[in-house]
C-alpha atoms as a PDB file:
ATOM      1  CA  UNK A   1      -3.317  -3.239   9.624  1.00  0.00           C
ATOM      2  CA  UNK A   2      -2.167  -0.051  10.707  1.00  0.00           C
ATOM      3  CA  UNK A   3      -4.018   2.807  12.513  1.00  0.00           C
ATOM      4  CA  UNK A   4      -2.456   6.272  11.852  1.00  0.00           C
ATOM      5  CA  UNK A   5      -2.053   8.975  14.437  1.00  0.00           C
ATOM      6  CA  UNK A   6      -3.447  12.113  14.497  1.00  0.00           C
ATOM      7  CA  UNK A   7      -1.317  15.111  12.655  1.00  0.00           C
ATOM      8  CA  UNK A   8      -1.049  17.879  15.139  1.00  0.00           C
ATOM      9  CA  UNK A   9      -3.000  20.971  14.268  1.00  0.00           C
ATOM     10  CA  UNK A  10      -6.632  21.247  12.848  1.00  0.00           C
ATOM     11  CA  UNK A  11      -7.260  18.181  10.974  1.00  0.00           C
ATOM     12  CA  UNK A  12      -7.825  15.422  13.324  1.00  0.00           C
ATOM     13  CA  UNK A  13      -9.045  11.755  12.176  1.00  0.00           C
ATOM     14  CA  UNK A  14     -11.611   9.549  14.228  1.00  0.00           C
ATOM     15  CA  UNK A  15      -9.985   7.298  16.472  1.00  0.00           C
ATOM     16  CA  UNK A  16     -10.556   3.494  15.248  1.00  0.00           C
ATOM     17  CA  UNK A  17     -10.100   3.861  11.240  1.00  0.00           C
ATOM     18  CA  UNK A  18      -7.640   1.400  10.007  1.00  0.00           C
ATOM     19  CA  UNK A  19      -5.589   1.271   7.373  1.00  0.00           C
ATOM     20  CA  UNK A  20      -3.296  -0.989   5.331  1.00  0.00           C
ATOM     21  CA  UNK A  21      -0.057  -1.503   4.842  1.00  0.00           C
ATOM     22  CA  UNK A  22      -0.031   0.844   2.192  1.00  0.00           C
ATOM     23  CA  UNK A  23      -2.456   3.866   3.707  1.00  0.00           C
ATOM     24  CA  UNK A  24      -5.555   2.336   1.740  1.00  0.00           C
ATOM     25  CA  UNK A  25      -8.975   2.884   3.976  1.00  0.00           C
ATOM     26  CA  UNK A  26      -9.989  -0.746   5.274  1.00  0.00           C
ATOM     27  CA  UNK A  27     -13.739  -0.028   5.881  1.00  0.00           C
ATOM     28  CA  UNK A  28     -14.642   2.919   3.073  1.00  0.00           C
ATOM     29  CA  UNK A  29     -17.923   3.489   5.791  1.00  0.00           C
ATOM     30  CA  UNK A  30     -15.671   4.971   8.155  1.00  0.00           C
ATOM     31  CA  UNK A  31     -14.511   7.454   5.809  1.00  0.00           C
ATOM     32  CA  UNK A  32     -15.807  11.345   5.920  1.00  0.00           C
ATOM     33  CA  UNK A  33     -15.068  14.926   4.937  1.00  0.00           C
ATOM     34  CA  UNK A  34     -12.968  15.453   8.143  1.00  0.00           C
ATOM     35  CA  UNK A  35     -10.697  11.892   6.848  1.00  0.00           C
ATOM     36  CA  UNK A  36     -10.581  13.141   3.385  1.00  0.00           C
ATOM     37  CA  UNK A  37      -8.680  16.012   4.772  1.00  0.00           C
ATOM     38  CA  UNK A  38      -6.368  14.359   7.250  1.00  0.00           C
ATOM     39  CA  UNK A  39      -5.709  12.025   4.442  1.00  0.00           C
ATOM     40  CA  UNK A  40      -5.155  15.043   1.979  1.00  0.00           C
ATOM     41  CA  UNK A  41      -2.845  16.566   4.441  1.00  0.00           C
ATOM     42  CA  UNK A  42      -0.484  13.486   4.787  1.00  0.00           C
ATOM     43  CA  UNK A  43      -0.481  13.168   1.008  1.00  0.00           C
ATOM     44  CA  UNK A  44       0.989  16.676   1.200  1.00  0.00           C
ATOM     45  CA  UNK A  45      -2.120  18.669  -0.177  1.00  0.00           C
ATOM     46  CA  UNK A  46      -2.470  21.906   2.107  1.00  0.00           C
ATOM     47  CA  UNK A  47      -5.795  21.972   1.022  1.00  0.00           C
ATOM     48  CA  UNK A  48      -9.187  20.828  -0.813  1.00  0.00           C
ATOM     49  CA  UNK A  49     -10.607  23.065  -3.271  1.00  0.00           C
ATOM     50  CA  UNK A  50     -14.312  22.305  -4.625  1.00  0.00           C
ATOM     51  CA  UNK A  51     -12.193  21.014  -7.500  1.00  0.00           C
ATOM     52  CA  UNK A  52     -10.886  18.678  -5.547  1.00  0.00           C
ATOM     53  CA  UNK A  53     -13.916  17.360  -3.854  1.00  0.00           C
ATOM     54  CA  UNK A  54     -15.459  17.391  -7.278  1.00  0.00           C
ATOM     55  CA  UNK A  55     -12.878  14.469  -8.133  1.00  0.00           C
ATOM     56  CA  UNK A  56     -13.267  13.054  -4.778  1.00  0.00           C
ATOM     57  CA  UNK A  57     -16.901  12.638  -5.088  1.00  0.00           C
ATOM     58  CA  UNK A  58     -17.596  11.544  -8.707  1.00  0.00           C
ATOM     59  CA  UNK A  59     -14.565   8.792  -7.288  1.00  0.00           C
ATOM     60  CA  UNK A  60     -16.380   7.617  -4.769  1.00  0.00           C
ATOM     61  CA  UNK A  61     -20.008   7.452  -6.595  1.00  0.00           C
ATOM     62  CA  UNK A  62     -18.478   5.819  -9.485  1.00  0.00           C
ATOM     63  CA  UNK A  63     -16.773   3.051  -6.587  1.00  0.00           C
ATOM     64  CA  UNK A  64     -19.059   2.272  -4.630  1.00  0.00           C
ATOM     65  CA  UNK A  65     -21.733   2.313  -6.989  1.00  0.00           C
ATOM     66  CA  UNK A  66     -20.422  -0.397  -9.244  1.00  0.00           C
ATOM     67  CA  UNK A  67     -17.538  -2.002  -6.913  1.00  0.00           C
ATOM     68  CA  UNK A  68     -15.098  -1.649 -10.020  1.00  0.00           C
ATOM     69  CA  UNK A  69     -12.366   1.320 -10.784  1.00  0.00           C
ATOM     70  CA  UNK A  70     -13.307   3.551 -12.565  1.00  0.00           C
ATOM     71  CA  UNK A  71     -11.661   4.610 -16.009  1.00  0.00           C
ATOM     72  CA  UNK A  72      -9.699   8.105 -15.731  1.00  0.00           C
ATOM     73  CA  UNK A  73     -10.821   9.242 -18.693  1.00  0.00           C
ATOM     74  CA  UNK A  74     -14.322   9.080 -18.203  1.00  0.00           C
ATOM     75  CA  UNK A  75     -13.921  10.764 -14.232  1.00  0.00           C
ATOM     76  CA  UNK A  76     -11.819  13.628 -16.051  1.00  0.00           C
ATOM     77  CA  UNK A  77     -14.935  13.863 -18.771  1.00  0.00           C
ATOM     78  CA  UNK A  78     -17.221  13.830 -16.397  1.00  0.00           C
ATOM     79  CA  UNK A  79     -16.047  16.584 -14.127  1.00  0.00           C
ATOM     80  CA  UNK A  80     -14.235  19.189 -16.695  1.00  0.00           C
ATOM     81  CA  UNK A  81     -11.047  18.258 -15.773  1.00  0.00           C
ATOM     82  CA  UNK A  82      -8.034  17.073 -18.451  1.00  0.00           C
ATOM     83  CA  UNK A  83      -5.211  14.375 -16.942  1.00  0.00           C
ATOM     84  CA  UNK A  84      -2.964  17.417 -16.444  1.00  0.00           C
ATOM     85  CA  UNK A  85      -5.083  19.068 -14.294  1.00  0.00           C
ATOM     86  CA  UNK A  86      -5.937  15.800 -11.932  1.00  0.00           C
ATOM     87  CA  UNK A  87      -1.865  15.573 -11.907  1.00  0.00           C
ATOM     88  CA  UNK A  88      -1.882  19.435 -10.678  1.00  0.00           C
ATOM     89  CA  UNK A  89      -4.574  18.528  -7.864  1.00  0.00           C
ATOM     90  CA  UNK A  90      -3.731  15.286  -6.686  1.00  0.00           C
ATOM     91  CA  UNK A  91       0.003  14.029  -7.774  1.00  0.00           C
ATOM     92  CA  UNK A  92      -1.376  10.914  -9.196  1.00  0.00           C
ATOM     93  CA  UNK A  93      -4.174   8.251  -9.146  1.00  0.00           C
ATOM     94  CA  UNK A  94      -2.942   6.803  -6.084  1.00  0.00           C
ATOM     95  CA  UNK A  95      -3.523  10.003  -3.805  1.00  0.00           C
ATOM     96  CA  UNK A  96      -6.850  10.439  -5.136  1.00  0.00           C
ATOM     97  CA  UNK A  97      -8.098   6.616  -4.579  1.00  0.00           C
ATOM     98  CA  UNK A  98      -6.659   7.053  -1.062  1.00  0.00           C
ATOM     99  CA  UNK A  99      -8.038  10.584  -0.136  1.00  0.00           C
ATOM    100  CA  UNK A 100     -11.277   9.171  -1.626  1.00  0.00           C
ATOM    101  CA  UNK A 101     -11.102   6.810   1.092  1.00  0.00           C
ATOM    102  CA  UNK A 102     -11.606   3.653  -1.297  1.00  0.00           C
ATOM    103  CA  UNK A 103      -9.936   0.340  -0.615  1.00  0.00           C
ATOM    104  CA  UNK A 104      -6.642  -0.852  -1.584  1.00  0.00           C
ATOM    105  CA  UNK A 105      -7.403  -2.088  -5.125  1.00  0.00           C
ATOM    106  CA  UNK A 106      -5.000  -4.418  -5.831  1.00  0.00           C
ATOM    107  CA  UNK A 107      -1.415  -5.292  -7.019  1.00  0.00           C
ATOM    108  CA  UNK A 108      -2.273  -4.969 -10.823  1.00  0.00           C
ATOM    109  CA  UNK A 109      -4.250  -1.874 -10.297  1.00  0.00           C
ATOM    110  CA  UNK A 110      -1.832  -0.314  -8.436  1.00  0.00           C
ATOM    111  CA  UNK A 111       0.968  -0.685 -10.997  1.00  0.00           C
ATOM    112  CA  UNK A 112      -1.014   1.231 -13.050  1.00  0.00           C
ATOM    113  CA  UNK A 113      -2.037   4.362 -10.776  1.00  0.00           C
ATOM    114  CA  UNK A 114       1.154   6.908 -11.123  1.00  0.00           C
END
């Protein structure tokens, strides 16, 4: 488990979230607005547009709602946005599961998030 410190400058995390070994949220309850940013911020995103929260949010309700990952093609159908453009936003899969502040999920999973 890891605990990541603070960046210097305006986006500050809670003290006491954990992560893993690989910068995945342990407890996704301890995750917020003000985390999503941080996170954002050390996944090299200067910033989060209402685009990007879109993403973030239909991520998370999609998550947490059924405990299962959800299928890229249906989040980019669902808010607007084509593969290319998620790519433009976020980098990859990976950033977006992480800013979302879900859990790690999983070896096989994770070979397939780019």
């Amino acid at each position: 488990m890891t605990t990541l410190q603070p960046l210097p400058g305006p986006a500050r995390r809670a003290p006491g979230i954990h992560f893993d070994d690989q910068g995945f949220l342990l407890d996704s309850s301890q995750w917020s607005r003000e985390t999503a940013r941080d996170l954002a911020h050390r996944e090299g995103l200067d910033e989060l547009t209402l685009r990007h929260w879109a993403l973030i949010n239909h991520m998370r309700d999609r998550y947490l709602g059924s405990d299962a990952l959800p299928n890229m093609r249906l989040v980019c159908r669902a808010t607007g946005l084509d593969r290319k453009e998620v790519a433009h936003l976020f980098g990859g899969c990976r950033s977006i599961w992480r800013i979302a502040g879900l859990p790690n999920p999983g070896t096989e999973a994770l070979a397939y998030m780019h």
